[in-house]
C-alpha atoms as a PDB file:
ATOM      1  CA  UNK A   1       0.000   0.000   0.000  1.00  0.00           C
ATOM      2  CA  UNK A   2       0.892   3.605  -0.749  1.00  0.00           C
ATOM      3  CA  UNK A   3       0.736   6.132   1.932  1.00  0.00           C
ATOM      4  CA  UNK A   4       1.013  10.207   1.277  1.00  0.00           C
ATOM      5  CA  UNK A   5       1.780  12.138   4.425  1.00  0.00           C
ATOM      6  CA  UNK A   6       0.150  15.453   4.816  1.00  0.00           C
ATOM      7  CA  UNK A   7       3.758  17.246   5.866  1.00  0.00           C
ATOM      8  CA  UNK A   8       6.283  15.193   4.016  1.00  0.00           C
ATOM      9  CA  UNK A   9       8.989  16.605   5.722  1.00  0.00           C
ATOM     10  CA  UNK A  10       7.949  15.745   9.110  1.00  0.00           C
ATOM     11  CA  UNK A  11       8.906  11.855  10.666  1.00  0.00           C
ATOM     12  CA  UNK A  12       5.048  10.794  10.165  1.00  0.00           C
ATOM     13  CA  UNK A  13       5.286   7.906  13.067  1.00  0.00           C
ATOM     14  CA  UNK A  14       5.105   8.953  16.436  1.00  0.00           C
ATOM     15  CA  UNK A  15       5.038   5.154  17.740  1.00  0.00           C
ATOM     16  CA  UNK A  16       5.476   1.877  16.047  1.00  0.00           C
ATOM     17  CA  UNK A  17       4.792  -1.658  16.619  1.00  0.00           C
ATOM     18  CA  UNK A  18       4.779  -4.595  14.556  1.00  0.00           C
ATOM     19  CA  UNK A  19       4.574  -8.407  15.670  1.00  0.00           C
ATOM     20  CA  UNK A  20       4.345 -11.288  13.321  1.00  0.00           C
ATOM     21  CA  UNK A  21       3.421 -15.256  13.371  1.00  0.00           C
ATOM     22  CA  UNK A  22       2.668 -17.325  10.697  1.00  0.00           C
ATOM     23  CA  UNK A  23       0.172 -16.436   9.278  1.00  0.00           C
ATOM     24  CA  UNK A  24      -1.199 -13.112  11.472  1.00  0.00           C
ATOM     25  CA  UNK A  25       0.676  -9.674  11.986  1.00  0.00           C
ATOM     26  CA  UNK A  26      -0.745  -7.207  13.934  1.00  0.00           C
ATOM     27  CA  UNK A  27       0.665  -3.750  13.397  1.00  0.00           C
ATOM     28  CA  UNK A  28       0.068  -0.517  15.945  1.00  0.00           C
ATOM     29  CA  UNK A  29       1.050   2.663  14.389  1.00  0.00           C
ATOM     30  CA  UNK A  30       0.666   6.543  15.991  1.00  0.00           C
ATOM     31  CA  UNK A  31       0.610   9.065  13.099  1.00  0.00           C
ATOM     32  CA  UNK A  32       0.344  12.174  11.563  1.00  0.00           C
ATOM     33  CA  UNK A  33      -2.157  13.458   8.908  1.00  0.00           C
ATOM     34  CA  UNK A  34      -2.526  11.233   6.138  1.00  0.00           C
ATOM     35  CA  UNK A  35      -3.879   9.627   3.514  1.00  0.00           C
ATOM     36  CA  UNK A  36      -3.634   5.863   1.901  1.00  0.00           C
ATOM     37  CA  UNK A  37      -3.783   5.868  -1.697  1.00  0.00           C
ATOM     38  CA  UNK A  38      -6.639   2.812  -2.812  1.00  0.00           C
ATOM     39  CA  UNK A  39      -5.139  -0.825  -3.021  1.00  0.00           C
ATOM     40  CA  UNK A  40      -6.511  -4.021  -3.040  1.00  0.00           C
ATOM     41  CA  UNK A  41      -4.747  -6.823  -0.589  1.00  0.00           C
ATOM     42  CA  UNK A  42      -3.970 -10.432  -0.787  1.00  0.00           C
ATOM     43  CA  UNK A  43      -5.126 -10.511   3.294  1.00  0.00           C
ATOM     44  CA  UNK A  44      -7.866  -9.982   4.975  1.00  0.00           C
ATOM     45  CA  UNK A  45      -7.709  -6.469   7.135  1.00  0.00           C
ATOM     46  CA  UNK A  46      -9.057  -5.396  10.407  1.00  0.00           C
ATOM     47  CA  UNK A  47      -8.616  -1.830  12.015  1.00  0.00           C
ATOM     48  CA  UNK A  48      -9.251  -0.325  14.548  1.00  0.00           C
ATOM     49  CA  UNK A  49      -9.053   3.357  14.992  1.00  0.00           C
ATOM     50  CA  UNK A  50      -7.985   3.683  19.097  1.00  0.00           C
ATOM     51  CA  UNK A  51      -7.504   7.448  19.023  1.00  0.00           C
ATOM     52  CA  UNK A  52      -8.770   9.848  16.536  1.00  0.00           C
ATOM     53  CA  UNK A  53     -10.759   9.949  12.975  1.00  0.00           C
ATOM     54  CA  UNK A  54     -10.395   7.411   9.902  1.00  0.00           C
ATOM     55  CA  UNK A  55     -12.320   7.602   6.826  1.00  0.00           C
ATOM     56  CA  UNK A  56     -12.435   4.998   4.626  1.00  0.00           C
ATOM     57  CA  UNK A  57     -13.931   4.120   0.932  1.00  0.00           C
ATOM     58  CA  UNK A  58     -14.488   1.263   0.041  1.00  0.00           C
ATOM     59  CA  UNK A  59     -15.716  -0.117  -3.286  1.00  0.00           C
ATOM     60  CA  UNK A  60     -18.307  -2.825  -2.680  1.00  0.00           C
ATOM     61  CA  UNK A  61     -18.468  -6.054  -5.313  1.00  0.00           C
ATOM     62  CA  UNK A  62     -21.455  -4.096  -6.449  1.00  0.00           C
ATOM     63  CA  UNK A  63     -19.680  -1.181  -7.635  1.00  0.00           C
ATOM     64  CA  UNK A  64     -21.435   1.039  -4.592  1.00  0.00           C
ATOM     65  CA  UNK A  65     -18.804   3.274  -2.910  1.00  0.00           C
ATOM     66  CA  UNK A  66     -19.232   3.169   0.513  1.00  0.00           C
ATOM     67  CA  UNK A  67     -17.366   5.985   3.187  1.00  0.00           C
ATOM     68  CA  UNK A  68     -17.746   5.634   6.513  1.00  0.00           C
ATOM     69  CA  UNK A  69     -16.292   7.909   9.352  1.00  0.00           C
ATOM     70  CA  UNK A  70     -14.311   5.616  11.989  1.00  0.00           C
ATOM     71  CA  UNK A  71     -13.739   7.280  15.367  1.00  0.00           C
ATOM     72  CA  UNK A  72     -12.144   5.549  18.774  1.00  0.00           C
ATOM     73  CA  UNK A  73     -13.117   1.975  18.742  1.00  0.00           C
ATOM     74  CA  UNK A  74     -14.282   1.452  15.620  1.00  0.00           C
ATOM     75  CA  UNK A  75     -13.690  -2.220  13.706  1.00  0.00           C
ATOM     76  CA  UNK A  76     -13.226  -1.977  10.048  1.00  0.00           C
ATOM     77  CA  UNK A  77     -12.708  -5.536   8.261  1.00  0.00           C
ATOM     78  CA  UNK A  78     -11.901  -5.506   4.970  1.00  0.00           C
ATOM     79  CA  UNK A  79     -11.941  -9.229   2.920  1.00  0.00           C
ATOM     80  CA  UNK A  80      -8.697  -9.969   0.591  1.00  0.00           C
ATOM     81  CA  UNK A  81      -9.278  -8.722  -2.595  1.00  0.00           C
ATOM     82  CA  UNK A  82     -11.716  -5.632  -1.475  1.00  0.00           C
ATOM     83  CA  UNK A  83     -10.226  -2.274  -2.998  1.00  0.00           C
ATOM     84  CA  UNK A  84      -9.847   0.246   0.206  1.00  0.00           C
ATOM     85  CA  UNK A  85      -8.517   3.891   0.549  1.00  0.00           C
ATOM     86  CA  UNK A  86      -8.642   6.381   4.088  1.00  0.00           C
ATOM     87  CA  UNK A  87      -7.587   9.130   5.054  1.00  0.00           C
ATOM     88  CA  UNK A  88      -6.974  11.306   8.482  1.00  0.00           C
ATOM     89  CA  UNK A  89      -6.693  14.652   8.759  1.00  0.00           C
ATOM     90  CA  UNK A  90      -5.189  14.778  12.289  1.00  0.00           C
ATOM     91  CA  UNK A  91      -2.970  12.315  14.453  1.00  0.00           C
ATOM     92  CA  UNK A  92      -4.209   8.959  14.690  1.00  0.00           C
ATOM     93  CA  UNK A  93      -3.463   5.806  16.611  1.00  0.00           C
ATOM     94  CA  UNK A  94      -4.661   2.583  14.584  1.00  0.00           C
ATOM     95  CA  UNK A  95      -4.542  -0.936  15.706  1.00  0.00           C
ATOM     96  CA  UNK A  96      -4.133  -2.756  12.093  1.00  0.00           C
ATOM     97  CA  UNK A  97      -4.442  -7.277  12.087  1.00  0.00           C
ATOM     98  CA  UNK A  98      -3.644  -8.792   8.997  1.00  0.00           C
ATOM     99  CA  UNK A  99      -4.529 -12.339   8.198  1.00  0.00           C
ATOM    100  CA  UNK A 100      -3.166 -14.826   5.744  1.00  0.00           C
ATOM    101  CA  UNK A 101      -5.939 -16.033   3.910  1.00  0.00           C
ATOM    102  CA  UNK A 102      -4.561 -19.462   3.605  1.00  0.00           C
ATOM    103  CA  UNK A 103      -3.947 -19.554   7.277  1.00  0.00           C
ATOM    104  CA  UNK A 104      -7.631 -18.733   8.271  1.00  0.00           C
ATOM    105  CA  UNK A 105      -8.864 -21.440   5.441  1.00  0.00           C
ATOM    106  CA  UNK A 106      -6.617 -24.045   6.642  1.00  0.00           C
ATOM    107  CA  UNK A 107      -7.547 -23.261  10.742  1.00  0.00           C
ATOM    108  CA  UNK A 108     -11.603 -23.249   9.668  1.00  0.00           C
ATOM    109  CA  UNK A 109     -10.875 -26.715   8.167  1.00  0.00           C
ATOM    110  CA  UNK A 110      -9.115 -27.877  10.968  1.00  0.00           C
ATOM    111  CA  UNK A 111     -12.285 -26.933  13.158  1.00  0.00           C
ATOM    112  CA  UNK A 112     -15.053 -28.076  11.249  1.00  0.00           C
ATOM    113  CA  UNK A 113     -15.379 -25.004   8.800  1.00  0.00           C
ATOM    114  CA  UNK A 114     -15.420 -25.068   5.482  1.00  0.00           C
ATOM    115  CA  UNK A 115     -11.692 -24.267   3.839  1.00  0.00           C
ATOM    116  CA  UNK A 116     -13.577 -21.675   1.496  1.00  0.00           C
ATOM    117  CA  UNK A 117     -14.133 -18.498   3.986  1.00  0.00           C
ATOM    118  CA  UNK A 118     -15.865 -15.613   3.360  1.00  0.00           C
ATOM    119  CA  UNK A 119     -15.378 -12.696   5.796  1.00  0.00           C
ATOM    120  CA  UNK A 120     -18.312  -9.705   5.968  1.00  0.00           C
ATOM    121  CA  UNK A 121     -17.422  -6.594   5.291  1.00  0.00           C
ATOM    122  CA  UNK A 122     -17.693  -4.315   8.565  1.00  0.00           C
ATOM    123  CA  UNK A 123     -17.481  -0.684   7.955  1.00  0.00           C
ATOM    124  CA  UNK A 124     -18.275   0.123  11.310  1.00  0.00           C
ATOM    125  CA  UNK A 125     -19.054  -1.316  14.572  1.00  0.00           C
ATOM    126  CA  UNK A 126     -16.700  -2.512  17.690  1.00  0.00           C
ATOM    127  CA  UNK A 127     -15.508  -5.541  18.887  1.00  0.00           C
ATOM    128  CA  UNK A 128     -13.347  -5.270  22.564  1.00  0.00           C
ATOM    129  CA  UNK A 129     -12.353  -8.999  22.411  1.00  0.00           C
ATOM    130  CA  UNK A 130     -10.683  -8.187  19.249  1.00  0.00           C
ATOM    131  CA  UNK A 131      -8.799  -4.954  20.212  1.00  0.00           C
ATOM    132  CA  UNK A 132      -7.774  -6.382  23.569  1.00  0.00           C
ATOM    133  CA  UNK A 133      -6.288  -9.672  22.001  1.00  0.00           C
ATOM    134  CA  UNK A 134      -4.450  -7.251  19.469  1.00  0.00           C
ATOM    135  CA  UNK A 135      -2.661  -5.089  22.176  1.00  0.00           C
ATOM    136  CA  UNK A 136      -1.829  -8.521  24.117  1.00  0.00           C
ATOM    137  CA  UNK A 137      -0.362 -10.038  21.009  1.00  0.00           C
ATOM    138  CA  UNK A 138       1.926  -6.543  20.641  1.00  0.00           C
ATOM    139  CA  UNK A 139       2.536  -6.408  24.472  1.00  0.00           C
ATOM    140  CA  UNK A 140       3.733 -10.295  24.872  1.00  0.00           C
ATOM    141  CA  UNK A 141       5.981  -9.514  21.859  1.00  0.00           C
ATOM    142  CA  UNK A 142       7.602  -6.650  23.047  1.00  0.00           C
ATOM    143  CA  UNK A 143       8.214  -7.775  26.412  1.00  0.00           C
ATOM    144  CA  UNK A 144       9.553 -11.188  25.229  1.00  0.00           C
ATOM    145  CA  UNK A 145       7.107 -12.734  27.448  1.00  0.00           C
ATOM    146  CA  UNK A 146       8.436 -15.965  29.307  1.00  0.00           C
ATOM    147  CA  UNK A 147       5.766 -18.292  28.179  1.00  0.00           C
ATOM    148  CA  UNK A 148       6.935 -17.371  24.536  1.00  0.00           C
ATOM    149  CA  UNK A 149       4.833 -18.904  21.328  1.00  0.00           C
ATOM    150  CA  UNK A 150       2.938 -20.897  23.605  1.00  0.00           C
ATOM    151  CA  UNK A 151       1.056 -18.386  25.040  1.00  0.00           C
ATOM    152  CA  UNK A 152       0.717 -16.334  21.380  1.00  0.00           C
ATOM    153  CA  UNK A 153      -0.075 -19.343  19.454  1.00  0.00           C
ATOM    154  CA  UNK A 154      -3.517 -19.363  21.942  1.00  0.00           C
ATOM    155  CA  UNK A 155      -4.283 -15.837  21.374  1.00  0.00           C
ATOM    156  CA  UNK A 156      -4.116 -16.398  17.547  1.00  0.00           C
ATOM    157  CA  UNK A 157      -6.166 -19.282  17.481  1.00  0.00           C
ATOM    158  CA  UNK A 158      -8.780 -17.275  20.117  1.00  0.00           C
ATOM    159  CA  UNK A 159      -8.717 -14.497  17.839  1.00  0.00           C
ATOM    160  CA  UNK A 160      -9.011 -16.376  14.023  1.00  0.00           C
ATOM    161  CA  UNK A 161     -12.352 -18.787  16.157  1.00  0.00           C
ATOM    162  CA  UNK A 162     -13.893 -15.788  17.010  1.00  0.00           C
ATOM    163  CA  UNK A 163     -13.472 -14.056  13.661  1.00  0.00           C
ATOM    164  CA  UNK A 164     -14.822 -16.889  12.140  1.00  0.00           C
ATOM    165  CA  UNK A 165     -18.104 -17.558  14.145  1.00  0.00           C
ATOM    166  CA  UNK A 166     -18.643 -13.744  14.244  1.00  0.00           C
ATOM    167  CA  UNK A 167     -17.685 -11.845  11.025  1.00  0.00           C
ATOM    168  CA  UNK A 168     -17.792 -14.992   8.649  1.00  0.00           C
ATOM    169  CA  UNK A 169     -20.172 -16.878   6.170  1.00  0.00           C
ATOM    170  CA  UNK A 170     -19.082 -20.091   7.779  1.00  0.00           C
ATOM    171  CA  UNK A 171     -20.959 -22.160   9.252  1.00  0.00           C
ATOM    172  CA  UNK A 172     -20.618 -23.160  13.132  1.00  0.00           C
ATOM    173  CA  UNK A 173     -18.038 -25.678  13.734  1.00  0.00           C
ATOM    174  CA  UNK A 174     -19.182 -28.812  13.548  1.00  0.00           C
ATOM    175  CA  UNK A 175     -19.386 -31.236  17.175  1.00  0.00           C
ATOM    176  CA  UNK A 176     -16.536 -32.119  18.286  1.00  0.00           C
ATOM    177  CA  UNK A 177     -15.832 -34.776  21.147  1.00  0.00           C
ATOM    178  CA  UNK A 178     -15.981 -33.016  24.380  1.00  0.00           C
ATOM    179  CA  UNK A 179     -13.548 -35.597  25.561  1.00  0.00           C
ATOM    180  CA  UNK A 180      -9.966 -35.526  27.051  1.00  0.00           C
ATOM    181  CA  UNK A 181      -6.870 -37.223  25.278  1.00  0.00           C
ATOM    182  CA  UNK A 182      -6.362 -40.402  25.266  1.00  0.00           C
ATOM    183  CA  UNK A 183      -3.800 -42.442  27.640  1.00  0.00           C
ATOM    184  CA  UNK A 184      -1.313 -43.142  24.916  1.00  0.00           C
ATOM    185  CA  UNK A 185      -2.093 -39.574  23.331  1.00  0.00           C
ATOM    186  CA  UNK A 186      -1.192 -37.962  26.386  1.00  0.00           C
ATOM    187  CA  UNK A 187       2.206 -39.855  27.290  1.00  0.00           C
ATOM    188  CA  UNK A 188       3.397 -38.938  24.084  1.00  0.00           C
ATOM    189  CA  UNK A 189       2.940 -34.997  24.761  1.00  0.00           C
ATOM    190  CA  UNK A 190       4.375 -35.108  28.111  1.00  0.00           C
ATOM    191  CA  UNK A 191       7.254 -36.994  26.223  1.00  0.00           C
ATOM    192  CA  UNK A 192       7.805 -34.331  23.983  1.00  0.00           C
ATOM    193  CA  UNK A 193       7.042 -31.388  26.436  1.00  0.00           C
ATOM    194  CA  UNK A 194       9.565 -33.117  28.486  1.00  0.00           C
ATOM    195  CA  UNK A 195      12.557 -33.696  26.046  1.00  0.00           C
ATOM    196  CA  UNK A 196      11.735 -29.987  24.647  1.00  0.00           C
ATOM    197  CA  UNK A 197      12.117 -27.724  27.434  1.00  0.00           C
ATOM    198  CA  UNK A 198      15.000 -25.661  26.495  1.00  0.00           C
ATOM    199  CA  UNK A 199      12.411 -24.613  23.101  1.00  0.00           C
ATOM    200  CA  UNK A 200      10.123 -22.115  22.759  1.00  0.00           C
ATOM    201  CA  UNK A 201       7.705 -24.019  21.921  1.00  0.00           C
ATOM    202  CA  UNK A 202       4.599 -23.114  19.911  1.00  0.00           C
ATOM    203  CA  UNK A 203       1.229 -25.225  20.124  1.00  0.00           C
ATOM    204  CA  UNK A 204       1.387 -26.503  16.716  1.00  0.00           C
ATOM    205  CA  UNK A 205       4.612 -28.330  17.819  1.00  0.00           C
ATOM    206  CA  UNK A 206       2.966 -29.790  20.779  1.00  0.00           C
ATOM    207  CA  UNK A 207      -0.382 -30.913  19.080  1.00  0.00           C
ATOM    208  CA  UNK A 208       1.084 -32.502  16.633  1.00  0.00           C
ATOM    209  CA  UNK A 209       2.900 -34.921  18.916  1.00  0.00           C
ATOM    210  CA  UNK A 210      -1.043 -35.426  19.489  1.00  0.00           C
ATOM    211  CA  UNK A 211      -2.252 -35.469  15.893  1.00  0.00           C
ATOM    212  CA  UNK A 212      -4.666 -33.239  16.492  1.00  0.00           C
ATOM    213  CA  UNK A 213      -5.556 -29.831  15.316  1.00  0.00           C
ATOM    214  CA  UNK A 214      -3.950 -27.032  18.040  1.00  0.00           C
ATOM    215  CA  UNK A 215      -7.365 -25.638  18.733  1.00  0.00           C
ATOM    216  CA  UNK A 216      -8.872 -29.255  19.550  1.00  0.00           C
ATOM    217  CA  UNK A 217      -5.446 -30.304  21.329  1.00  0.00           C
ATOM    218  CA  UNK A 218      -5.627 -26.929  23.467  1.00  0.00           C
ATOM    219  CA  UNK A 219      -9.078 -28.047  24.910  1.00  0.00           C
ATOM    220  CA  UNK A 220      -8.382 -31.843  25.478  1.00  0.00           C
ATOM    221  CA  UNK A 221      -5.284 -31.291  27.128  1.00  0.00           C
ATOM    222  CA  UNK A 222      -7.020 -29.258  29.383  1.00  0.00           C
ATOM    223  CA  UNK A 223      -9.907 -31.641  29.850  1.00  0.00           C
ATOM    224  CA  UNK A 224      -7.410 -34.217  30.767  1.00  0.00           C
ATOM    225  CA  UNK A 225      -5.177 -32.413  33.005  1.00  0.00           C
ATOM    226  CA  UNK A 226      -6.711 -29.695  34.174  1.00  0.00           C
ATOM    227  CA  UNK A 227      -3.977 -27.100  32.795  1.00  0.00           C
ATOM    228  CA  UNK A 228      -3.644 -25.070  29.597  1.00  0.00           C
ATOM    229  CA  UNK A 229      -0.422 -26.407  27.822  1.00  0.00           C
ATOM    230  CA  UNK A 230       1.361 -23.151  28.280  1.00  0.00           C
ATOM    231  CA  UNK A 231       0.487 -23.765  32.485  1.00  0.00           C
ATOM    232  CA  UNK A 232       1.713 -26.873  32.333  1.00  0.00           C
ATOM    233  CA  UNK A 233       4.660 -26.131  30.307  1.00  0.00           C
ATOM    234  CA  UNK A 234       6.001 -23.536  32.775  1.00  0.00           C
ATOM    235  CA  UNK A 235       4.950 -26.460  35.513  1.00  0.00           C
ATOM    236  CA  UNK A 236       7.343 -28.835  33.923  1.00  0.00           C
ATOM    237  CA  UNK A 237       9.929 -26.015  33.293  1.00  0.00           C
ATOM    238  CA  UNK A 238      10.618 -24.791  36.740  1.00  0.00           C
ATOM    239  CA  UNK A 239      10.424 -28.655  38.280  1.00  0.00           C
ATOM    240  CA  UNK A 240      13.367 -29.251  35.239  1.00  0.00           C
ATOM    241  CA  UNK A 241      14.785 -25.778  37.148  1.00  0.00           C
ATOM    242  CA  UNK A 242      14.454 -27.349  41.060  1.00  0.00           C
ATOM    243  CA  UNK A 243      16.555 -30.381  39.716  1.00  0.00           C
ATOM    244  CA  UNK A 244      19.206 -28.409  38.085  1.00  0.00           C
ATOM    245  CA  UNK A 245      19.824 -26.287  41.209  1.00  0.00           C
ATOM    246  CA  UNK A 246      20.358 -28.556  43.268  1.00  0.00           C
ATOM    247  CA  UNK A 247      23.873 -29.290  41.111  1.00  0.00           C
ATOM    248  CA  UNK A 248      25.882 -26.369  42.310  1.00  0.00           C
ATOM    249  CA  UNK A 249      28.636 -26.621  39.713  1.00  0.00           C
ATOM    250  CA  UNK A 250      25.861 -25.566  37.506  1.00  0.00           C
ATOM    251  CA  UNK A 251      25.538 -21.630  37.035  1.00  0.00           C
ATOM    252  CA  UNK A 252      22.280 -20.321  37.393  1.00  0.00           C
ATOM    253  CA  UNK A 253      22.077 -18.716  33.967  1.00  0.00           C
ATOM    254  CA  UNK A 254      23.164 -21.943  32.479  1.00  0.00           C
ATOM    255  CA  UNK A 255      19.749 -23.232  34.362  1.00  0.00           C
ATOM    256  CA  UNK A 256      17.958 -20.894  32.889  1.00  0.00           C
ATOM    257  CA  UNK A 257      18.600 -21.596  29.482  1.00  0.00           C
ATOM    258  CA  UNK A 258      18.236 -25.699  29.752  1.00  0.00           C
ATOM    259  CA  UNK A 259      14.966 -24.761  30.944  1.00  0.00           C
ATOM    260  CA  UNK A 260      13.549 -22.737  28.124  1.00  0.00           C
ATOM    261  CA  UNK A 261      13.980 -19.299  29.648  1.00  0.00           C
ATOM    262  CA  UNK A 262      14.931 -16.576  27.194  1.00  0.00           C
ATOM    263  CA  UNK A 263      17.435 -15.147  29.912  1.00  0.00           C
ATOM    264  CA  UNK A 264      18.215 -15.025  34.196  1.00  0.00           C
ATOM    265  CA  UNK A 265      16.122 -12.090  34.447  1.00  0.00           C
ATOM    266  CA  UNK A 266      12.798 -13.624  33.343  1.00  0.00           C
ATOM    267  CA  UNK A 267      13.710 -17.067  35.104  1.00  0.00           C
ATOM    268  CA  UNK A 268      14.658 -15.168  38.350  1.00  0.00           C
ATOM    269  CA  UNK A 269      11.224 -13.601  38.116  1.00  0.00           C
ATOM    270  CA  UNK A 270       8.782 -16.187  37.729  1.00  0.00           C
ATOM    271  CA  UNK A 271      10.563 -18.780  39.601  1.00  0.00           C
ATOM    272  CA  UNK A 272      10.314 -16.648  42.537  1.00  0.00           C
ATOM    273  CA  UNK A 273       6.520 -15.800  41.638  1.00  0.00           C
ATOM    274  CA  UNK A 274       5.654 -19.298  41.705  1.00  0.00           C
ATOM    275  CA  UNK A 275       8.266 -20.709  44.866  1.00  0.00           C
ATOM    276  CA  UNK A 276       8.539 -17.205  46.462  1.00  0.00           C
ATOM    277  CA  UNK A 277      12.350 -17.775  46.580  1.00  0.00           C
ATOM    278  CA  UNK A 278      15.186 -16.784  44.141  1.00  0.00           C
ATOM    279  CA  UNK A 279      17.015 -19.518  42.139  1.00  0.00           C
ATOM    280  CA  UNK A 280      19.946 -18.716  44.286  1.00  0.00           C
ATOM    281  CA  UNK A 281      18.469 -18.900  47.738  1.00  0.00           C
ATOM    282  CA  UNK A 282      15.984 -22.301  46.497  1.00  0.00           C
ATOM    283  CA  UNK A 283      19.994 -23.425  45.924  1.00  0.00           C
ATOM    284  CA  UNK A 284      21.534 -22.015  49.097  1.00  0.00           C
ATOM    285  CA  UNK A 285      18.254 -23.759  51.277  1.00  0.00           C
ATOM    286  CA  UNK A 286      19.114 -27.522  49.259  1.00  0.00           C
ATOM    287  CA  UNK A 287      22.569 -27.399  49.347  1.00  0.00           C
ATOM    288  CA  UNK A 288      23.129 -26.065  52.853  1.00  0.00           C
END
């Protein structure tokens, strides 16, 4: 897309943040007066203005023009393939999700959909669940947060289930067995969680060790153990942690890393949320 900047001397971004998975990128951006030049995308796009005044035109599959006047909290989806232009006059603050189209046909199949997706043009409205699992996806990405793709991987799939029982021609998803996973099913993923602990895991990884889709593997796993994998990966995790302190040739930060932690700081942190002790004093009290 083309963008022409009311003062094209001036930096136009006050604040920028992009984040990216397969699939999804969700894109915050603070700017001054504007305008995007009409372009048609290969993915579908949602916006939401948080602060200030979009207007958009859009040009239906009828051939109607449609402009619509977006203020805080407005959704705006546009399907792939739908010719869009805006334009602000002032600063604005716009939370922007992009979806692969082949990613949301391939997770509506894997939930009972049907692969060929249609999403409904919304030229105004408001959807919190949608803004709020936006800013997470930005804020656990910035932060590098400790439960890593895990934790990001269930936000995406939240967000692409909701889009499609809400702002889709599909279908409801089809019954699916309520159940837990199976014995055999379930030694295997605490097999794999268990030999993978230094990873950053992401839930496709782990489901597949099911052979299930992630969304249906998210649920079972929960049915059967009563936490969401990302709980019971950080379980597993700091239990791998307890073991390796007690070895006090080992240094800490060494630790940290053979139990999945992107560095000390963040494994000082939440294994003294969850024990109430540092790694070094759990050490000093075994050791003594």
């Amino acid at each position: 897309m083309q963008i022409e900047w009311r003062s094209p001397d001036t930096e136009p971004y006050l604040s920028r943040q992009i984040a990216e998975w397969p699939g999804l990128r969700v894109h915050r951006a603070h700017v001054l007066a504007g305008r995007m030049l009409e372009h048609v995308s290969d993915v579908h796009e949602i916006n939401i203005a948080l602060s200030g005044s979009l207007t958009t035109q859009k040009i239906c599959p009828t051939g109607r023009c449609v402009t619509t006047n977006n203020t805080s909290g407005n959704l705006c989806i546009t399907p792939a393939g739908q010719p869009v232009s805006a334009r602000w006059d002032g600063p604005l603050d716009n939370l922007g999700i992009f979806l692969n189209a082949g990613f949301v046909s391939t997770t509506a199949a894997e939930n009972g959909f049907s692969p060929d997706v249609e999403f409904i043009e919304i030229f105004k409205g408001e959807d919190p669940l949608i803004q709020n699992i936006g800013l997470t996806l930005l804020e656990t990405s910035a932060k590098g947060d400790p439960h890593g793709r895990l934790f990001a991987d269930s936000l995406a799939q939240t967000l692409t289930l909701h889009l499609l029982t809400n702002y889709t021609n599909a279908s409801k998803a089809t019954a699916v067995s309520a159940g837990g996973l199976s014995g055999f099913r379930l030694n295997r993923v605490i097999e794999f969680i268990n030999e993978n602990l230094d990873r950053d895991l992401a839930l496709a990884d782990i489901a597949k060790a099911a052979d299930l889709s992630p969304f249906h593997f998210a649920r079972a796993f929960r049915r059967s153990t009563g936490k969401t994998p990302q709980q019971y990966l950080m379980q597993q995790r700091l239990e791998r942690a307890k073991l390796l302190l007690a070895r006090p040739d080992l240094p800490i930060v060494e630790v940290s890393l053979r139990t999945g932690f992107k560095n000390q700081s963040h494994f000082t942190s939440l294994f003294r949320k969850y024990t109430s002790l540092t790694p070094k004093l759990w050490r000093d009290l075994k050791t003594a």
